[in-house]
C-alpha atoms as a PDB file:
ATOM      1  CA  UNK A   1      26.700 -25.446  -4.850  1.00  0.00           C
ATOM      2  CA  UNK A   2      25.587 -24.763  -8.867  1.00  0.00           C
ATOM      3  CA  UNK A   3      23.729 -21.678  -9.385  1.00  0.00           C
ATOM      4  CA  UNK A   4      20.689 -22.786 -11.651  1.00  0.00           C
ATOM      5  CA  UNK A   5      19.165 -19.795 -14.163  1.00  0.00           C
ATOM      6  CA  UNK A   6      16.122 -20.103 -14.508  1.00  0.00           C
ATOM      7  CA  UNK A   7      14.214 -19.353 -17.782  1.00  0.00           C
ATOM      8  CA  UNK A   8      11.686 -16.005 -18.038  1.00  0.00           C
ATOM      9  CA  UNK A   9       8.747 -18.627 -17.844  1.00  0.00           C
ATOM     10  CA  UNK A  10       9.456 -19.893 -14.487  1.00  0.00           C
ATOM     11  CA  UNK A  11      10.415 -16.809 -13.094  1.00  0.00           C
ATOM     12  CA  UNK A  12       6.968 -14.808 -13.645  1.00  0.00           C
ATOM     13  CA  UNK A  13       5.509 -17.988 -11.674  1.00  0.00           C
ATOM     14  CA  UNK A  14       6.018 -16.791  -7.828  1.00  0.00           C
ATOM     15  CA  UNK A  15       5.807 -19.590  -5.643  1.00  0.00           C
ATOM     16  CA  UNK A  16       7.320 -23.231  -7.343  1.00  0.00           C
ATOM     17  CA  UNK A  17       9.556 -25.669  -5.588  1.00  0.00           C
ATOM     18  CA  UNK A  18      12.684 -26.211  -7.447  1.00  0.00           C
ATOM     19  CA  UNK A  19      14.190 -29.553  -6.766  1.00  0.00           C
ATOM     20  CA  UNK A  20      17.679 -30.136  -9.345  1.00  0.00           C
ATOM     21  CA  UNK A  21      18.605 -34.023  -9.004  1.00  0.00           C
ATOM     22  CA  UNK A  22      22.499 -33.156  -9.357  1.00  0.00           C
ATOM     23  CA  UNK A  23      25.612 -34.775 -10.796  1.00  0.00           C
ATOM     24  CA  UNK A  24      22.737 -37.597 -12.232  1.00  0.00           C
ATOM     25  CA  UNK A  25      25.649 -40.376 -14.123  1.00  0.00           C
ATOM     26  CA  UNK A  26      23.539 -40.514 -17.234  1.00  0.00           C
ATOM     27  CA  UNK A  27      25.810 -41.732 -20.071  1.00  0.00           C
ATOM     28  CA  UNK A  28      24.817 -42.804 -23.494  1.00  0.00           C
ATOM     29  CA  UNK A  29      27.348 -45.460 -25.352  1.00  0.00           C
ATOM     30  CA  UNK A  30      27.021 -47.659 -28.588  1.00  0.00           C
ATOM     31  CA  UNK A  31      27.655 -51.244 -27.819  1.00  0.00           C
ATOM     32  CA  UNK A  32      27.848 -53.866 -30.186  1.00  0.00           C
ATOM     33  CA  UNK A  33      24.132 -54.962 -30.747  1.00  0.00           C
ATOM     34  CA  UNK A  34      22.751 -51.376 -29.846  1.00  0.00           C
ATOM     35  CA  UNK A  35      23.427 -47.980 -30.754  1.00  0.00           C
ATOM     36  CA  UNK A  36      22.446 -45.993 -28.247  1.00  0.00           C
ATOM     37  CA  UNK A  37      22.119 -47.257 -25.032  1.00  0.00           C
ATOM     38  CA  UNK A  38      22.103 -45.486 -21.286  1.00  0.00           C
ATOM     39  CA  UNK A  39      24.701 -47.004 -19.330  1.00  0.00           C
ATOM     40  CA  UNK A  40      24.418 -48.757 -15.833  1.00  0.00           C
ATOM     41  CA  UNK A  41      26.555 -50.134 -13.218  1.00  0.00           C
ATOM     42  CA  UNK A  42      24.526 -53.354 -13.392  1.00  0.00           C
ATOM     43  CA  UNK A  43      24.948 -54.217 -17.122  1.00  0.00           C
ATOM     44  CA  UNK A  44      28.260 -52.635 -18.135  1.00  0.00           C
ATOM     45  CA  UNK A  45      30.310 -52.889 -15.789  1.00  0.00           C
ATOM     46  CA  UNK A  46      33.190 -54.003 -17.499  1.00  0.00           C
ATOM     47  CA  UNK A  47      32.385 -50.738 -19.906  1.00  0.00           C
ATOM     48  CA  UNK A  48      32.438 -48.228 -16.817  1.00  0.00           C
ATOM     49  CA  UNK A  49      35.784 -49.850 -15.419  1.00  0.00           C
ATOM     50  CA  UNK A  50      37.653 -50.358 -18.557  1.00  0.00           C
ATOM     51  CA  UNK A  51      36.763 -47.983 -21.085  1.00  0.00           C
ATOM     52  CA  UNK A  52      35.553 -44.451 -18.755  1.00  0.00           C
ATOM     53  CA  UNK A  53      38.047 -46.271 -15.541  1.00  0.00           C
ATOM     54  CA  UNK A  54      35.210 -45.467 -12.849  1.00  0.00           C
ATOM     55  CA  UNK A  55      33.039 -47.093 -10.308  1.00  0.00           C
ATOM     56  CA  UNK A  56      30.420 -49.218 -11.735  1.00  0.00           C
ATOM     57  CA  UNK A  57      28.590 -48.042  -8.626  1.00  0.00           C
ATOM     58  CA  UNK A  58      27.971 -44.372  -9.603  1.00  0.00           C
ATOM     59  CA  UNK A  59      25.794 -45.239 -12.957  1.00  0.00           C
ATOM     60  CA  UNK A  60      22.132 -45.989 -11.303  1.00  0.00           C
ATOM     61  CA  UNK A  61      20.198 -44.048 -13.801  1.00  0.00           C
ATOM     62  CA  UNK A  62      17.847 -46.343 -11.893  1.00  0.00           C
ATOM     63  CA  UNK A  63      17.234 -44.059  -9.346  1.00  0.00           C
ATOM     64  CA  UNK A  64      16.715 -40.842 -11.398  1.00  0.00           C
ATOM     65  CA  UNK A  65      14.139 -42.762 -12.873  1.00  0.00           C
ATOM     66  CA  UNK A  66      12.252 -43.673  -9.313  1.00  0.00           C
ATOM     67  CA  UNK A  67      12.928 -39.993  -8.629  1.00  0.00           C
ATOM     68  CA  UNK A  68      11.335 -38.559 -11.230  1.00  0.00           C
ATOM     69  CA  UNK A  69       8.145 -41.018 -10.928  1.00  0.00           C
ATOM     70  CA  UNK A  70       7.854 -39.951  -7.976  1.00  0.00           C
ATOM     71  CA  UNK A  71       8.187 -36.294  -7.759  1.00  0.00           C
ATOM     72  CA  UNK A  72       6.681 -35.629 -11.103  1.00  0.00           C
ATOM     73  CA  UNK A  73       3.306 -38.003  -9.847  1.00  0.00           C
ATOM     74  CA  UNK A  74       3.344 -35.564  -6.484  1.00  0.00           C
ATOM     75  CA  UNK A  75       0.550 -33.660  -5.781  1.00  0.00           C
ATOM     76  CA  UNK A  76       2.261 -30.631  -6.013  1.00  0.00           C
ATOM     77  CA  UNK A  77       3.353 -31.842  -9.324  1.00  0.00           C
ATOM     78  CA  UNK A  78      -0.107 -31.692  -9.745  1.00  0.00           C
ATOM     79  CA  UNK A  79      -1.090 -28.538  -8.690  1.00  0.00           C
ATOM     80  CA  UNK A  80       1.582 -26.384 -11.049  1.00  0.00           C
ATOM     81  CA  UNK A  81       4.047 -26.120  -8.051  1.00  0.00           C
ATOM     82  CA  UNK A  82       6.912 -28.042  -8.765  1.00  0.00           C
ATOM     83  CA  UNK A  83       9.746 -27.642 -11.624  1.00  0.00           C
ATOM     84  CA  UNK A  84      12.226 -30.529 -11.681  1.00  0.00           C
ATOM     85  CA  UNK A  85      15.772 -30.456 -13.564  1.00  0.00           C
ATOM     86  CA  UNK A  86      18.574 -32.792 -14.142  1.00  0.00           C
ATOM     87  CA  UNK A  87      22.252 -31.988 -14.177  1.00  0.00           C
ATOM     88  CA  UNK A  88      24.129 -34.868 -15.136  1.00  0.00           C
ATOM     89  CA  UNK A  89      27.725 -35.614 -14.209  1.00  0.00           C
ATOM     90  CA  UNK A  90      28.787 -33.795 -17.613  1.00  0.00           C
ATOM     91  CA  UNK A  91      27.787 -30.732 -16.865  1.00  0.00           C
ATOM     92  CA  UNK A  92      24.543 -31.003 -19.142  1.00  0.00           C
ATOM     93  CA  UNK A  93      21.270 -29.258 -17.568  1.00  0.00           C
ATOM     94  CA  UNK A  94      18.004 -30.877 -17.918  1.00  0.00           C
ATOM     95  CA  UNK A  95      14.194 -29.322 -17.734  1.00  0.00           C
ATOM     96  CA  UNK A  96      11.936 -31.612 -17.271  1.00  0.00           C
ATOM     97  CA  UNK A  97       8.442 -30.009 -18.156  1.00  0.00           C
ATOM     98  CA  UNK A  98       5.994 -30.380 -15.134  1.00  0.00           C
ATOM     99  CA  UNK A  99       3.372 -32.067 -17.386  1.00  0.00           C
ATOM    100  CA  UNK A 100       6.290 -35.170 -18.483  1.00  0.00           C
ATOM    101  CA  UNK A 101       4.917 -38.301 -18.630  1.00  0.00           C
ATOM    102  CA  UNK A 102       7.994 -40.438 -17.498  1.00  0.00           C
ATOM    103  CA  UNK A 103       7.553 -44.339 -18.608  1.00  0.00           C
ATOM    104  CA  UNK A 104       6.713 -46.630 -16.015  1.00  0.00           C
ATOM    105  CA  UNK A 105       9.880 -49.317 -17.116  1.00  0.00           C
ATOM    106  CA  UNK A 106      13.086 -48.754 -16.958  1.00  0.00           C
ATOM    107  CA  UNK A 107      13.816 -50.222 -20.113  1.00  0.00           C
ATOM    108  CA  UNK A 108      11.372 -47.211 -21.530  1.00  0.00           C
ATOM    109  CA  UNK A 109      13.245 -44.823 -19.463  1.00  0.00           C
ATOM    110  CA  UNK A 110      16.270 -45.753 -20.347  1.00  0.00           C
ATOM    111  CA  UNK A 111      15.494 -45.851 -24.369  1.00  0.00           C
ATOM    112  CA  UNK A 112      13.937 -42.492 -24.219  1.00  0.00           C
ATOM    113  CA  UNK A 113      16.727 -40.684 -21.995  1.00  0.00           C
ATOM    114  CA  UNK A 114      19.171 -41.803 -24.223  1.00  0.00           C
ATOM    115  CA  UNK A 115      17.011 -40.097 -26.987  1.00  0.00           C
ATOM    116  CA  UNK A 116      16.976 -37.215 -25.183  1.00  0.00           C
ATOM    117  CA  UNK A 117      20.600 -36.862 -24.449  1.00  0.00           C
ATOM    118  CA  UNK A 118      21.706 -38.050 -27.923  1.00  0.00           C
ATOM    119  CA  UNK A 119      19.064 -35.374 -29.302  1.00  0.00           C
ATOM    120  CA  UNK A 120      19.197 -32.810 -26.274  1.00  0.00           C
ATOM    121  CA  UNK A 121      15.908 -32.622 -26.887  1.00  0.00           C
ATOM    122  CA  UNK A 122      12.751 -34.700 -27.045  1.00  0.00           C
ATOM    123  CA  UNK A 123       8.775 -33.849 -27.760  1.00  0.00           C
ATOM    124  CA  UNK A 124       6.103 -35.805 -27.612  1.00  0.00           C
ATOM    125  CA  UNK A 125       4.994 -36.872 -31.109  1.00  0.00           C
ATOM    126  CA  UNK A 126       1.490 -35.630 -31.069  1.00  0.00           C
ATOM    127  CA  UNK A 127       2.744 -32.359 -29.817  1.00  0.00           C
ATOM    128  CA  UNK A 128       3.499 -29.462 -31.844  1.00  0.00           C
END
């Protein structure tokens, strides 16, 4: 099991769950029509098996989505409790900030994780 560090903000905050979504097969490629684009087992399959010669199966970024809606919509989301992070199958550690408004589509999901891991990091554009 992955040690995770956590930052000097979350540790002065005493009691938080922690929840890490581990070895998460997020994977951003440039296709043809589209430059970047978060792979799935569902739409590039032929990608996955030819190109990075792995099991279309393992690329569900579909489910990290539902995850996140789900934990991040909580209660104790809601109440400050809960800090949420990513590590995708690369290696690459992500925080997602307890306030994260994760779209409601996939398609939205998909468009801004691939932002996010293109940029390693994303703000909201009325934010400072």
């Amino acid at each position: 099991m992955k040690k995770v560090h956590l930052i000097e903000e979350d540790k002065k905050d005493e009691r938080k769950v922690i929840v890490v979504l581990e070895k998460a097969n997020l994977e951003v490629a440039a296709f043809k029509k589209r430059e970047n684009v978060l792979v799935n087992g569902d739409d590039h399959a032929s990608y996955i098996i030819n190109k990075l010669k792995k099991d279309p199966a393992d690329f569900r970024p579909d489910i990290t989505h539902q995850c996140l809606l789900t934990l991040l919509d909580s209660p104790l989301n809601k109440a400050g409790k809960l800090q949420v992070y990513v590590t995708t199958a690369s290696n690459q550690v992500i925080k997602i900030h307890p306030s994260t408004r994760i779209p409601r589509t996939y398609k939205r999901f998909a468009a801004l994780f691939a932002q996010l891991l293109k940029r390693l990091s994303i703000r909201a554009e009325e934010s400072s």
